[in-house]
Protein backbone atom coordinates (compact mmCIF):
# COMPACT_ATOMS: atom_id res chain seq x y z
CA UNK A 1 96.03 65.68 -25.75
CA UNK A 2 95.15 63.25 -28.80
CA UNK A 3 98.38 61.71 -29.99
CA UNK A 4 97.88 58.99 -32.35
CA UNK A 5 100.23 56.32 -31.32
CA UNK A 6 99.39 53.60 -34.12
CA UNK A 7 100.48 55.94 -36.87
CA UNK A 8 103.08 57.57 -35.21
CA UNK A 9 101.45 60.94 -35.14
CA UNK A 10 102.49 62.99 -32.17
CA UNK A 11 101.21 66.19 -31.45
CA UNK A 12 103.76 69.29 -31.74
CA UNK A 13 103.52 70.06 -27.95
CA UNK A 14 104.02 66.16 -27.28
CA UNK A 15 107.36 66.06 -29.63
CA UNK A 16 108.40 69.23 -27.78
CA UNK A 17 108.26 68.12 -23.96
CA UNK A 18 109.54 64.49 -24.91
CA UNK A 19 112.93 66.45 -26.37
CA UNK A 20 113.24 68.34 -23.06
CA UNK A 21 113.26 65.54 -21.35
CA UNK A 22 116.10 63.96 -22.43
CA UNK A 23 117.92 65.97 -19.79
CA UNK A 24 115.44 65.82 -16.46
CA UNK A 25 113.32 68.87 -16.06
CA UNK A 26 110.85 70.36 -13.81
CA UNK A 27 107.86 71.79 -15.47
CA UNK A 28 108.89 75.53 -15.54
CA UNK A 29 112.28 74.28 -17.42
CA UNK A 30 110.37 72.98 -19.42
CA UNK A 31 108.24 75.74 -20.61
CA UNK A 32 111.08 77.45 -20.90
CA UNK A 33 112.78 74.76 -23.31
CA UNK A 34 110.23 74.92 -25.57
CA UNK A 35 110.13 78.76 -25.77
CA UNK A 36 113.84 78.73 -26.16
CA UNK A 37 114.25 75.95 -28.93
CA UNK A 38 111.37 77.59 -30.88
CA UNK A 39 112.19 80.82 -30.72
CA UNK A 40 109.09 82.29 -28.82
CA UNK A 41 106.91 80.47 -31.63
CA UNK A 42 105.09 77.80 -29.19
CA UNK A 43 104.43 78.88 -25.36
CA UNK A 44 102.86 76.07 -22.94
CA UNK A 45 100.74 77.60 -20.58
CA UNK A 46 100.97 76.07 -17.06
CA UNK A 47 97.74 74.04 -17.59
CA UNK A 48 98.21 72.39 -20.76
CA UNK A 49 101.60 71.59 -19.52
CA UNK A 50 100.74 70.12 -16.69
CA UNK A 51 97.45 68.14 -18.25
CA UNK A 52 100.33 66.98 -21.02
CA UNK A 53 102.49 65.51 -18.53
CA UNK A 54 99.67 63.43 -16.85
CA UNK A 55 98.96 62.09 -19.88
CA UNK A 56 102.37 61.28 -21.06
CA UNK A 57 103.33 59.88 -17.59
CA UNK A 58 99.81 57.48 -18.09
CA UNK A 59 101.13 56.21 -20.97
CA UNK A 60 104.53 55.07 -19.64
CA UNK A 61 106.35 57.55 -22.06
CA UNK A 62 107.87 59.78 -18.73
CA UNK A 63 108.37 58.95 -15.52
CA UNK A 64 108.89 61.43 -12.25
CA UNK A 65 112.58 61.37 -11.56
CA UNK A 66 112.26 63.10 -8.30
CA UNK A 67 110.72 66.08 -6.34
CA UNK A 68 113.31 68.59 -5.36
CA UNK A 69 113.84 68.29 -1.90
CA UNK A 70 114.06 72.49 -1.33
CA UNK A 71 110.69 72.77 -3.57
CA UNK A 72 107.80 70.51 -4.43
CA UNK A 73 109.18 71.02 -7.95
CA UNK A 74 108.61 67.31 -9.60
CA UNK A 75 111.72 66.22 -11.84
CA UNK A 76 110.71 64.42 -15.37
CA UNK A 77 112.59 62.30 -17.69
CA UNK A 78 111.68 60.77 -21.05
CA UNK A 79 111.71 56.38 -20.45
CA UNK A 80 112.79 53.98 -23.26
CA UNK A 81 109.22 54.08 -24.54
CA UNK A 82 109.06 57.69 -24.99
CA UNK A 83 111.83 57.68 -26.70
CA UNK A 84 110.47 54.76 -28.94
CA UNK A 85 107.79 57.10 -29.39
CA UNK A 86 110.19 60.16 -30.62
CA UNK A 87 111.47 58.14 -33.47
CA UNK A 88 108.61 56.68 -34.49
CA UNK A 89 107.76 60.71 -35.03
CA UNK A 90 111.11 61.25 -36.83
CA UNK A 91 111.08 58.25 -38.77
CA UNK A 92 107.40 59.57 -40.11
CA UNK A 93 108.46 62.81 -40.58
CA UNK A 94 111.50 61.85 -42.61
CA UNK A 95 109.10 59.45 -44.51
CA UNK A 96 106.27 62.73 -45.33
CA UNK A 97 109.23 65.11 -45.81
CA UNK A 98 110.55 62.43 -48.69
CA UNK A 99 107.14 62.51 -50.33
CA UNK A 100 106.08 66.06 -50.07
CA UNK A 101 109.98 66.74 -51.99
CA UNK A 102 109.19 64.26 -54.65
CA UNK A 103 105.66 65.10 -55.25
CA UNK A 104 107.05 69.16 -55.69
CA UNK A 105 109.28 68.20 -57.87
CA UNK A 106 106.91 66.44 -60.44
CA UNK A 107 104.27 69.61 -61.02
């Protein structure tokens, strides 16, 4: 998963499973999160899912809530970093939307 923290770059997937995490998830909510709030348009497959979570939990930006004590379903939620990381992505976003509006409007 290549996110490039130092501009603020985030990968769509990454943006995506930070937002469901606001509210604590286990992985299959999540996948279905995604596929809700996009409308079908993006579907995580169980392994790049799972590979994404690794890596965001590595870099401090989740953390495992809890496993569900009827299930070995493990329980996410976004930390104070991640969401540093989320509006560094909106503020960016904002910033390229702004330019790409005032560049269109010149030609």
């Amino acid at each position: 998963m290549k996110d490039y923290v130092q501009g603020g770059t985030l990968t769509e997937v990454t943006d995506l499973i930070l937002l469901s995490l606001y509210e604590p998830r286990h992985g299959y909510a999540i996948i279905q999160f995604v596929e809700e709030v996009t409308n079908g348009r993006v579907l995580l497959g169980a392994g790049t899912l799972y590979g994404a979570l690794s890596s965001l939990e590595q870099k401090g930006w989740i953390k495992l809530q809890s496993t569900e004590s009827t299930s070995r379903k493990k329980v996410y939620l976004i930390t104070p970093s991640g969401k540093e990381a989320v509006q560094t992505e909106i503020d960016r976003l904002h910033q390229l939307i702004d330019l790409a509006e005032r560049i269109s409007k010149e030609i």
